[in-house]
Structures are given as structure tokens and as C-alpha cells.
N, C-alpha and C. Protein backbone atom coordinates (compact mmCIF):
# COMPACT_ATOMS: atom_id res chain seq x y z
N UNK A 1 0.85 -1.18 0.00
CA UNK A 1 0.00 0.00 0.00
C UNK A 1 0.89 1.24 0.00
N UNK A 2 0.59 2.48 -0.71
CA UNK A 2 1.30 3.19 -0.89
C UNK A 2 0.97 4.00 0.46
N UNK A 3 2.02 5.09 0.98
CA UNK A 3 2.04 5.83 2.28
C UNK A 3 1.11 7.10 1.27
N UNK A 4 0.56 7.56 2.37
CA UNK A 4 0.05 8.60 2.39
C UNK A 4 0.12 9.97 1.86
N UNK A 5 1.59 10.19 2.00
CA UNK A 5 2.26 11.40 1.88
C UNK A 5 2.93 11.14 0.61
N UNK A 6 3.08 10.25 -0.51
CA UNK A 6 3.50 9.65 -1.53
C UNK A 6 3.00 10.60 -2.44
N UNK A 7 1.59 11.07 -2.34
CA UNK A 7 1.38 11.99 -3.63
C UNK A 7 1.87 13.84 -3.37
N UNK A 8 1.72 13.63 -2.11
CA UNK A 8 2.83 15.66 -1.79
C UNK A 8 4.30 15.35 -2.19
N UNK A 9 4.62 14.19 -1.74
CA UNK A 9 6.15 14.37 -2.21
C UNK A 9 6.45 14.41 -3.85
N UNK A 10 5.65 13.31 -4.46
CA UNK A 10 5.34 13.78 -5.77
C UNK A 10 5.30 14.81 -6.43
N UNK A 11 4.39 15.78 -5.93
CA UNK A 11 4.23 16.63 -6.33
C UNK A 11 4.65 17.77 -6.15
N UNK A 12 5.55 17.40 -5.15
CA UNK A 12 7.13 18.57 -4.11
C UNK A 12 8.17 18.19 -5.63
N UNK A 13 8.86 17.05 -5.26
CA UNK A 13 9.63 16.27 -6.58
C UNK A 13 9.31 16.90 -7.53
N UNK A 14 8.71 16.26 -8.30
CA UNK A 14 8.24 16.89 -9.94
C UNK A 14 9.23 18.10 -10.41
N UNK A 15 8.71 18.84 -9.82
CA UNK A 15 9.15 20.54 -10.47
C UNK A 15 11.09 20.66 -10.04
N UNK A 16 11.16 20.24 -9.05
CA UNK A 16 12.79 20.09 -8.80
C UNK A 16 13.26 18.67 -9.76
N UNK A 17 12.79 17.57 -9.95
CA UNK A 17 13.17 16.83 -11.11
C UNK A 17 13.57 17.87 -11.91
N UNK A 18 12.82 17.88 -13.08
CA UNK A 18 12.28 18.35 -13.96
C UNK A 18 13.50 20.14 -14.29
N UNK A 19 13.67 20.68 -13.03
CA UNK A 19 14.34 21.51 -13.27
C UNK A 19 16.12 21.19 -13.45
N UNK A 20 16.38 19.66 -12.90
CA UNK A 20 17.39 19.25 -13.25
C UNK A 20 17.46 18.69 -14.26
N UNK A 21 16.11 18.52 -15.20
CA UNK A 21 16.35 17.50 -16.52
C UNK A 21 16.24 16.21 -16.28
N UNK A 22 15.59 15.89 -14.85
CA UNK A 22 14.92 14.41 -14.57
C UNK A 22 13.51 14.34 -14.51
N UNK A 23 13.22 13.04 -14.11
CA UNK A 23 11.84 12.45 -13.90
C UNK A 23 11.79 12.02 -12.93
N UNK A 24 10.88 12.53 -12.17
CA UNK A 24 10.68 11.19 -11.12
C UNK A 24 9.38 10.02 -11.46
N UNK A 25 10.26 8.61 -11.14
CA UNK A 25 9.75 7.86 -11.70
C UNK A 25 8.98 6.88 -10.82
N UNK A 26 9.11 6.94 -9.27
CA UNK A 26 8.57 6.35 -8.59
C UNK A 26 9.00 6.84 -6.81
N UNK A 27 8.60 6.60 -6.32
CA UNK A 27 8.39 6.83 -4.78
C UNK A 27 8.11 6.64 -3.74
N UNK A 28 8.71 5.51 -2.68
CA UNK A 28 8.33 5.17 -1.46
C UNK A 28 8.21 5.41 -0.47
N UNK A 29 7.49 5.11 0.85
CA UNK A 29 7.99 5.79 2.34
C UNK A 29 8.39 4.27 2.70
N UNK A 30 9.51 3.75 3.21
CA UNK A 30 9.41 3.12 4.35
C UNK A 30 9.18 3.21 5.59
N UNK A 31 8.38 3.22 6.42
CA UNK A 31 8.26 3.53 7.63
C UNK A 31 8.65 2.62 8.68
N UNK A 32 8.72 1.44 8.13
CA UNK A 32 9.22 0.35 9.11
C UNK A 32 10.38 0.40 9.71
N UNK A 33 11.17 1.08 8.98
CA UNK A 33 13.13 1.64 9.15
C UNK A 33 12.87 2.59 10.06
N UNK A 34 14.06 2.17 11.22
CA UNK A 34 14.36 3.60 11.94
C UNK A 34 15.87 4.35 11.88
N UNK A 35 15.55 5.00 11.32
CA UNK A 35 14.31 6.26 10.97
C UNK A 35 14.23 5.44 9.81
N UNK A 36 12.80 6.18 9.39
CA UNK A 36 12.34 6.29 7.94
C UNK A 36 13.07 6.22 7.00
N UNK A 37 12.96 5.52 5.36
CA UNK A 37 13.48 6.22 4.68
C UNK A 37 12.46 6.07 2.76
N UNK A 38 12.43 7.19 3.16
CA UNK A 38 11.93 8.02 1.96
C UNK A 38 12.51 7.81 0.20
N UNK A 39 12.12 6.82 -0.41
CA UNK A 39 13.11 6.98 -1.49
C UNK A 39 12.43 7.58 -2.57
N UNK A 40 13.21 8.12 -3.74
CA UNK A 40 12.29 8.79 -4.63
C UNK A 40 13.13 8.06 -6.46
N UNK A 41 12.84 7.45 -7.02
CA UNK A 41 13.68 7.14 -8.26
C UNK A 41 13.51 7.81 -9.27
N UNK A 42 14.95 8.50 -9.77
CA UNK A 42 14.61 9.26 -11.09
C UNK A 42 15.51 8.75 -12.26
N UNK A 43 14.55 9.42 -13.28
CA UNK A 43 15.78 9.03 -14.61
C UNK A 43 15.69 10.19 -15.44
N UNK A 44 16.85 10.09 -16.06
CA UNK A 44 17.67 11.05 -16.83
C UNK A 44 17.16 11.08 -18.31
N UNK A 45 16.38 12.13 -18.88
CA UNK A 45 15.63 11.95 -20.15
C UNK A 45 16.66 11.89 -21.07
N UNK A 46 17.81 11.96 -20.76
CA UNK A 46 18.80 12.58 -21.84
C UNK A 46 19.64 11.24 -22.12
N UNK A 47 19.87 10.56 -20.89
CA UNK A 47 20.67 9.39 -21.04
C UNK A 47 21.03 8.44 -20.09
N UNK A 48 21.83 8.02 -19.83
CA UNK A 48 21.89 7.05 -18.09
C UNK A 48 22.04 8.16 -17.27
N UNK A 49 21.21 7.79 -16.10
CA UNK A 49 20.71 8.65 -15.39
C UNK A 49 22.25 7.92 -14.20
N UNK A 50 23.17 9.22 -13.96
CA UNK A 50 24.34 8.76 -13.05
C UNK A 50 24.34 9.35 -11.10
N UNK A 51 25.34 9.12 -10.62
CA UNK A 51 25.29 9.31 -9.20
C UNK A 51 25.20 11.19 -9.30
N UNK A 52 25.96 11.62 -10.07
CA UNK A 52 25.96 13.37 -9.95
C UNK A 52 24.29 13.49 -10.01
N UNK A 53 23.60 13.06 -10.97
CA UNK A 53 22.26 13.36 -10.74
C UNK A 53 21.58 13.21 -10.11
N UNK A 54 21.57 11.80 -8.94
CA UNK A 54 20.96 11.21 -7.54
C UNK A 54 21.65 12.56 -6.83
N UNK A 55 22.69 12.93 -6.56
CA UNK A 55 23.51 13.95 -5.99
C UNK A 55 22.45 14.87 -5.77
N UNK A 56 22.47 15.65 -6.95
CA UNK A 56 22.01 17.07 -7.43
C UNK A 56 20.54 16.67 -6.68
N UNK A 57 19.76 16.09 -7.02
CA UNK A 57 18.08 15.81 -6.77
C UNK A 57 17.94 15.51 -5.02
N UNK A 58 18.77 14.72 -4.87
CA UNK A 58 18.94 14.74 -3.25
C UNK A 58 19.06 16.19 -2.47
N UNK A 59 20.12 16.85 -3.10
CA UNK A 59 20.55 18.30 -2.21
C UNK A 59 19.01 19.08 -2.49
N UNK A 60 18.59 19.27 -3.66
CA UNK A 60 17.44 19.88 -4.19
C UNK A 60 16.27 19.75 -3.66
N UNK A 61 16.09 18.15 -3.48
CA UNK A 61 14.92 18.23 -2.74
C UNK A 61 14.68 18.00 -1.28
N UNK A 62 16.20 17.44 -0.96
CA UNK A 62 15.81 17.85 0.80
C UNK A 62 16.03 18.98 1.14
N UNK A 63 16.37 19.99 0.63
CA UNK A 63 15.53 21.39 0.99
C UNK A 63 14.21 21.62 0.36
N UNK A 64 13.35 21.13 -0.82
CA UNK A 64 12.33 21.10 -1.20
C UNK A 64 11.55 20.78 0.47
N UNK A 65 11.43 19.78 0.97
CA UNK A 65 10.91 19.04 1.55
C UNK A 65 11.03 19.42 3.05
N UNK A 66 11.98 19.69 3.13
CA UNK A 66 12.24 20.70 4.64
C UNK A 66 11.34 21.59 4.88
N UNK A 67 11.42 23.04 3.73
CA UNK A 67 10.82 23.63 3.53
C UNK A 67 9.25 23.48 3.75
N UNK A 68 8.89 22.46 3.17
CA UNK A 68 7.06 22.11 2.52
C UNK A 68 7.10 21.15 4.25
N UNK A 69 7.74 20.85 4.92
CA UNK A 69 7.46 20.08 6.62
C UNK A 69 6.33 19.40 6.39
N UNK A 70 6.37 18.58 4.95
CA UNK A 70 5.44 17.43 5.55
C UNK A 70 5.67 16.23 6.27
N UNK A 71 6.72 16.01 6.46
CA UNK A 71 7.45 14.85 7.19
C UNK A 71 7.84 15.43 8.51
N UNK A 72 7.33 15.55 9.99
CA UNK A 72 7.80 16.20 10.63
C UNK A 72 8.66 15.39 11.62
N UNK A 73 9.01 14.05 11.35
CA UNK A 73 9.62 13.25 11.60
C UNK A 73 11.34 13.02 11.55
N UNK A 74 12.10 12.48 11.62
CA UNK A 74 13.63 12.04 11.03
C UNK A 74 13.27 11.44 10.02
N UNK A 75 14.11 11.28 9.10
CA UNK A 75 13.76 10.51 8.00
C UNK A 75 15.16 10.79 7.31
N UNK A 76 15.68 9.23 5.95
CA UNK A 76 16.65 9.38 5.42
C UNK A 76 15.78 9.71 3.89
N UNK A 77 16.73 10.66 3.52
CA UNK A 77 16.14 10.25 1.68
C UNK A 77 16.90 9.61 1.27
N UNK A 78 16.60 8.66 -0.23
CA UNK A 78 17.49 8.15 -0.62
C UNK A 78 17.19 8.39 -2.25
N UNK A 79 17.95 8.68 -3.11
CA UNK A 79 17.32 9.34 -4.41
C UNK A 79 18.31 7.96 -5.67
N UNK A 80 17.40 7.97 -6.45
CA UNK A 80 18.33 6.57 -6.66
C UNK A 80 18.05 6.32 -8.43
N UNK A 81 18.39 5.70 -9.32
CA UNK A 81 17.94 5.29 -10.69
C UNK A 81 16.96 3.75 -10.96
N UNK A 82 15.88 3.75 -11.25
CA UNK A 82 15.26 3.02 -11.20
C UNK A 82 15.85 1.33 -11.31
N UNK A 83 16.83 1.01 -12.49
CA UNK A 83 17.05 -0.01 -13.01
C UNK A 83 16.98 -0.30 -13.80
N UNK A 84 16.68 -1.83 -14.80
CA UNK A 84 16.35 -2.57 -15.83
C UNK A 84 15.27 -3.54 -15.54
N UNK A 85 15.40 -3.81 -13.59
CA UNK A 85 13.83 -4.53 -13.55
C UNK A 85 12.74 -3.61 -13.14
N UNK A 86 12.92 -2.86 -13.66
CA UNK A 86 11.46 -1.64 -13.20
C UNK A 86 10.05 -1.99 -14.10
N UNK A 87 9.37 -1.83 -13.15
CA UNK A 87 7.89 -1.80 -13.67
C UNK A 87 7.50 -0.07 -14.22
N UNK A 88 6.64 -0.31 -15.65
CA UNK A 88 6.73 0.11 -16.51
C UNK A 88 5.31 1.34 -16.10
N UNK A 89 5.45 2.31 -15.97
CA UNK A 89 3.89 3.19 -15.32
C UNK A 89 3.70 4.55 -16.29
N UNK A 90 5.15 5.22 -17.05
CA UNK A 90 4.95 6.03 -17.69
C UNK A 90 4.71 5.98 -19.01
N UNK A 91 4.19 6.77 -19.95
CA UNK A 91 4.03 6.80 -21.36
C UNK A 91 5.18 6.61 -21.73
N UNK A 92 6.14 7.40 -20.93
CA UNK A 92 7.06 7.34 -21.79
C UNK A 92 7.75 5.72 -22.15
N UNK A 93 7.37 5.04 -20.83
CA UNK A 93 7.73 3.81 -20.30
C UNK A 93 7.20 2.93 -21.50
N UNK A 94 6.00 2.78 -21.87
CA UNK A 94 5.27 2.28 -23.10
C UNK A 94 5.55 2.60 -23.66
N UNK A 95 6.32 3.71 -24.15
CA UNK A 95 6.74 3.79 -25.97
C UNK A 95 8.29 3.18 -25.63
N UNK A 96 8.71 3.69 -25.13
CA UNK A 96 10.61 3.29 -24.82
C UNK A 96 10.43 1.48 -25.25
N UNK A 97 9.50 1.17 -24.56
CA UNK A 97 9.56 -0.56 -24.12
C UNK A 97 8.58 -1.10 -25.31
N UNK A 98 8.32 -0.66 -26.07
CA UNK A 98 7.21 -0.98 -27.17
C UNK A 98 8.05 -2.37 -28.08
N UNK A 99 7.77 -3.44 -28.26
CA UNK A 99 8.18 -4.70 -28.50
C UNK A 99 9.30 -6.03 -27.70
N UNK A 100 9.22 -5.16 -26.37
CA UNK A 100 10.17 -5.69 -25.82
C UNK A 100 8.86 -7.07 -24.48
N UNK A 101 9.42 -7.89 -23.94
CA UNK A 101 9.16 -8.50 -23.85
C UNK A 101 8.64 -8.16 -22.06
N UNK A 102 6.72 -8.05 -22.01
CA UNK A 102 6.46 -7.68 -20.23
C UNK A 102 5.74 -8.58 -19.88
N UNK A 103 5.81 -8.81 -17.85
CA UNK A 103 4.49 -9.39 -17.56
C UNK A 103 3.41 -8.74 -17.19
N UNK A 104 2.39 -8.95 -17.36
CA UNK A 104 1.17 -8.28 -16.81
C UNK A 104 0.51 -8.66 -15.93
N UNK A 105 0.21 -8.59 -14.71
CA UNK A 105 -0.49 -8.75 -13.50
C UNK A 105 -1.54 -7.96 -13.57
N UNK A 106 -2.86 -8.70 -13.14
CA UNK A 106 -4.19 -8.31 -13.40
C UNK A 106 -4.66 -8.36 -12.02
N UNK A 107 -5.51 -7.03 -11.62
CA UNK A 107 -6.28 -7.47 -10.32
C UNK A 107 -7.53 -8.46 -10.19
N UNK A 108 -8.32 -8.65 -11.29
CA UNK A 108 -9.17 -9.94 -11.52
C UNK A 108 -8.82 -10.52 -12.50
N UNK A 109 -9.03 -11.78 -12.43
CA UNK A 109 -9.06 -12.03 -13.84
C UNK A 109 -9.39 -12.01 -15.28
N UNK A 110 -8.07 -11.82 -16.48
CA UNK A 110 -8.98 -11.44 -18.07
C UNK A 110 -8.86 -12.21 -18.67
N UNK A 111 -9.85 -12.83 -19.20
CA UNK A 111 -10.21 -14.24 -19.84
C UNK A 111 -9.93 -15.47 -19.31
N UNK A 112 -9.85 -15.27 -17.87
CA UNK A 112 -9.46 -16.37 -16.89
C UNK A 112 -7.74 -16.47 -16.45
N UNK A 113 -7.50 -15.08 -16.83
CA UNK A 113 -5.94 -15.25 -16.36
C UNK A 113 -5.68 -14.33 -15.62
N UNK A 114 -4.95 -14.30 -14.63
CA UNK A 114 -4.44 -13.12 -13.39
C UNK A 114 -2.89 -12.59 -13.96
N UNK A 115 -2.02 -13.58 -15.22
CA UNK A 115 -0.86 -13.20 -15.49
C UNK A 115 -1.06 -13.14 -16.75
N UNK A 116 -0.31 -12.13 -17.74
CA UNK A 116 -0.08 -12.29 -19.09
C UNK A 116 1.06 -12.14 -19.77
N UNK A 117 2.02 -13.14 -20.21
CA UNK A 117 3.35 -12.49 -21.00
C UNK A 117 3.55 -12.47 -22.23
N UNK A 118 3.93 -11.55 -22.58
CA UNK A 118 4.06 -11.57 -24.00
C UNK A 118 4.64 -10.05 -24.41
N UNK A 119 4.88 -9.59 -25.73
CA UNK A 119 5.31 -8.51 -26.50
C UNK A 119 4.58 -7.23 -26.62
N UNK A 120 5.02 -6.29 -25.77
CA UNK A 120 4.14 -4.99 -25.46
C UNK A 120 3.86 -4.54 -26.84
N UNK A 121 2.73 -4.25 -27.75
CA UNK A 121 2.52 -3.64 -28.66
C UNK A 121 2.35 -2.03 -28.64
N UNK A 122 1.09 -1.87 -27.41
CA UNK A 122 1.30 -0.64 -26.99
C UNK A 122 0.16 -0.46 -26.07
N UNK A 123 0.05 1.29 -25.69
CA UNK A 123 -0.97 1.36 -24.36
C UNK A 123 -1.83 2.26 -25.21
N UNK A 124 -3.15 2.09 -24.91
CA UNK A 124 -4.23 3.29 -25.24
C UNK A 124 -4.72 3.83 -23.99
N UNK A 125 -5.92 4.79 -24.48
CA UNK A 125 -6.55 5.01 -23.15
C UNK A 125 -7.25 3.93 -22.88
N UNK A 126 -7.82 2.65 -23.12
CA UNK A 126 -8.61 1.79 -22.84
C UNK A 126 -7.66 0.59 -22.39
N UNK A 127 -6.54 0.34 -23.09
CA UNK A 127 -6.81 -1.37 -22.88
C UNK A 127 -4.88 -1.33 -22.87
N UNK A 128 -3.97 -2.11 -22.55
CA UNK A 128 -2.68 -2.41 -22.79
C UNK A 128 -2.80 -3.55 -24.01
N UNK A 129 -2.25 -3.67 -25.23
CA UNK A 129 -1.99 -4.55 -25.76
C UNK A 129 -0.81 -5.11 -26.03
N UNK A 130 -1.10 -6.52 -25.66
CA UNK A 130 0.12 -7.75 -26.05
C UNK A 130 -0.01 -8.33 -27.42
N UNK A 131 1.55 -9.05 -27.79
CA UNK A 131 1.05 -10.38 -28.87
C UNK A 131 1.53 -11.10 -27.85
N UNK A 132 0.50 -12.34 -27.89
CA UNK A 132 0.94 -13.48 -27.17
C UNK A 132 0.99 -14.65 -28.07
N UNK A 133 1.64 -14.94 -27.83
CA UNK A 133 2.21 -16.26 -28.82
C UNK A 133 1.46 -15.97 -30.06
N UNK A 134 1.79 -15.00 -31.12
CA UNK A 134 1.20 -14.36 -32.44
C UNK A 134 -0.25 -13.54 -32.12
N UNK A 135 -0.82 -13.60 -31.07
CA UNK A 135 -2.14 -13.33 -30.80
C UNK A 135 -2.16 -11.86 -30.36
N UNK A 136 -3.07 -11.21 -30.34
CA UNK A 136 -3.28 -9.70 -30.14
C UNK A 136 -4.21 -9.94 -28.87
N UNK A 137 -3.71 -9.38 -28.04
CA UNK A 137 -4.89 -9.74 -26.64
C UNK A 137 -4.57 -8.13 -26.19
N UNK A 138 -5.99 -7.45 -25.89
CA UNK A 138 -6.29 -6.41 -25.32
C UNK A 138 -6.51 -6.65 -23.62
N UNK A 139 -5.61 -5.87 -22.81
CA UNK A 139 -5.72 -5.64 -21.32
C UNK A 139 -6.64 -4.77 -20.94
N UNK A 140 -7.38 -4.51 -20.53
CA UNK A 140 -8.37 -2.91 -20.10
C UNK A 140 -7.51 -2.65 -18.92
N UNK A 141 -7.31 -1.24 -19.15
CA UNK A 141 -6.11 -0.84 -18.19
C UNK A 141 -6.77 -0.80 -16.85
N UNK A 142 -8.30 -0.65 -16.18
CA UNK A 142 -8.84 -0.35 -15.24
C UNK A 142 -8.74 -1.84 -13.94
N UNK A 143 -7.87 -3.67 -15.10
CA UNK A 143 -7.64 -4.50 -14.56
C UNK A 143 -6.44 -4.35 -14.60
N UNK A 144 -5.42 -3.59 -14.86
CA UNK A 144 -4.04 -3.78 -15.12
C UNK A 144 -3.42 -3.85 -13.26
N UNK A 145 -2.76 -4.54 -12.89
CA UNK A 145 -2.29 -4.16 -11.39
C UNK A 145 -0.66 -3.81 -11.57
N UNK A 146 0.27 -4.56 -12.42
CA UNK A 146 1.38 -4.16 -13.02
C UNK A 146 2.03 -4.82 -14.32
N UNK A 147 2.30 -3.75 -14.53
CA UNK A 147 3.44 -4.29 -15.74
C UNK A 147 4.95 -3.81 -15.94
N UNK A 148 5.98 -5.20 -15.71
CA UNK A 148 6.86 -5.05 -15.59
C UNK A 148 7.51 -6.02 -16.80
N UNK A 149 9.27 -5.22 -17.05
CA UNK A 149 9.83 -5.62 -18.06
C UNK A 149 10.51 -7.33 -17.48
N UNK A 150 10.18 -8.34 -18.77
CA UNK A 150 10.11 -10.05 -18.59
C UNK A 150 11.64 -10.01 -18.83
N UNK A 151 12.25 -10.89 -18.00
CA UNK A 151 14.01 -10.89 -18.36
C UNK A 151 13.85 -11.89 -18.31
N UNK A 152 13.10 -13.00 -18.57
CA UNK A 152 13.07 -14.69 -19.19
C UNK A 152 12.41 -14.73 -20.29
N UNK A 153 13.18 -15.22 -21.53
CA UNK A 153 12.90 -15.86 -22.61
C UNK A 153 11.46 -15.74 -22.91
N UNK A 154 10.46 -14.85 -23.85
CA UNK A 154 9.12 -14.42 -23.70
C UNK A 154 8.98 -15.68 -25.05
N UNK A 155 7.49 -15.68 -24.81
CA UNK A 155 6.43 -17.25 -25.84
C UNK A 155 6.99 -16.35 -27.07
């Protein structure tokens, strides 16, 4: 379950990304850690997203965030680059990844399946589409729960 405060920090983030020429691409609280720790993942539109840029976004936004005292707690940030096993949430994420090989996790089942793998074709506003084993299968995004990039051998 996502923390609470996940969509202010978001929306603290964003504009300090963005003024460094990043994205933020995702965002946790741990609260179970003592202290806290807060992570925020960005990437670099331009190219591999490196440590100077975790750097820069860290100094940036823990004064962002100081400032805005929604955390009135201790807490660590930790500002970081997503990876290669990241699950896929932005547009941009769907076009970048467009034939490459995802799974799809469904919150009910579609057509009797809770998993789907196969070759991202692409996202609309309605539906995610796969080929699955040559087949065109439409996801309705309103069952989608995740989709992440398959690093085993896809049908």
C-alpha cells in the first residue's frame, strides 16, 4: 500500500526533477526503518541517469521538503535510478519498451488469467496490448495491477 504522503512528495519532486532534466519515476515511504526512509527514483531523459544526478536531486529536494514540513519526523532520503527490472507506469515507459518483452499482473481475472506475458505492442486510453504467442490480446487498463519488463525468454 502506498504511504500517504507519496502523492505531496510527488508533487514537491516533480518541479525540482524536472528543473534538473529528470523524472521522477517512482516513490516510497518506508516507515518500518528507523528512521524512515523516503526513497524517490529518477531518470535522466537525456541518457543514463548517473550518481551526480541522484547527488544534485537529493541536495534539491531535501531542501524542497524541509521547507514544505510534511514529514515532521527524522527521515533518510534516498534518491536513486530506477534499473532494468522496473515496472513500466509512464508513457514514456510504453513507448521506450514498445516490442520488448512484459508481464502483466491483473487485479481480476482477463479471460481467466491473473498473469499475461508476452510482447508490449502498446498502451491506449482503454486497454494495454500484447502479442501473445502471435495473438493480439487487449488488457483494459482499469484491470491492469502491473506491468513489468520479462528478463526470461518471452512465448
Amino acid at each position: 500500500m502506498t504511504h500517504p504522503l507519496i502523492p505531496q512528495v510527488c508533487d514537491l519532486a516533480a518541479p525540482v526533477a524536472a528543473d534538473l532534466g529528470l523524472e521522477v519515476v517512482g516513490a516510497t515511504f518506508h516507515t518500518n526503518q528507523n528512521p524512515p526512509v523516503l526513497r524517490i527514483d529518477v531518470r535522466n531523459g537525456q541518457g543514463d541517469t548517473g550518481l551526480n544526478d541522484c547527488e544534485a536531486m537529493s541536495r534539491a529536494l531535501e531542501e524542497t521538503l524541509d521547507n514544505a514540513g510534511i514529514i515532521p519526523e527524522a527521515y533518510v532520503l534516498e534518491v536513486s535510478s530506477p534499473g532494468l527490472s522496473e515496472i513500466l507506469t509512464t508513457e514514456r515507459d510504453f513507448t521506450a519498451f514498445k516490442g520488448f518483452p512484459v508481464v502483466v499482473t491483473t487485479r481480476e481475472p482477463v479471460k481467466g488469467r491473473l498473469s499475461w506475458r508476452g510482447q508490449l505492442i502498446r498502451r491506449d486510453e482503454n486497454a494495454l496490448h500484447l502479442s501473445c504467442r502471435g495473438r493480439t490480446v487487449a488488457i483494459p487498463r482499469p484491470q491492469i495491477q502491473e506491468v513489468q519488463l520479462d528478463h526470461l525468454d518471452s512465448e
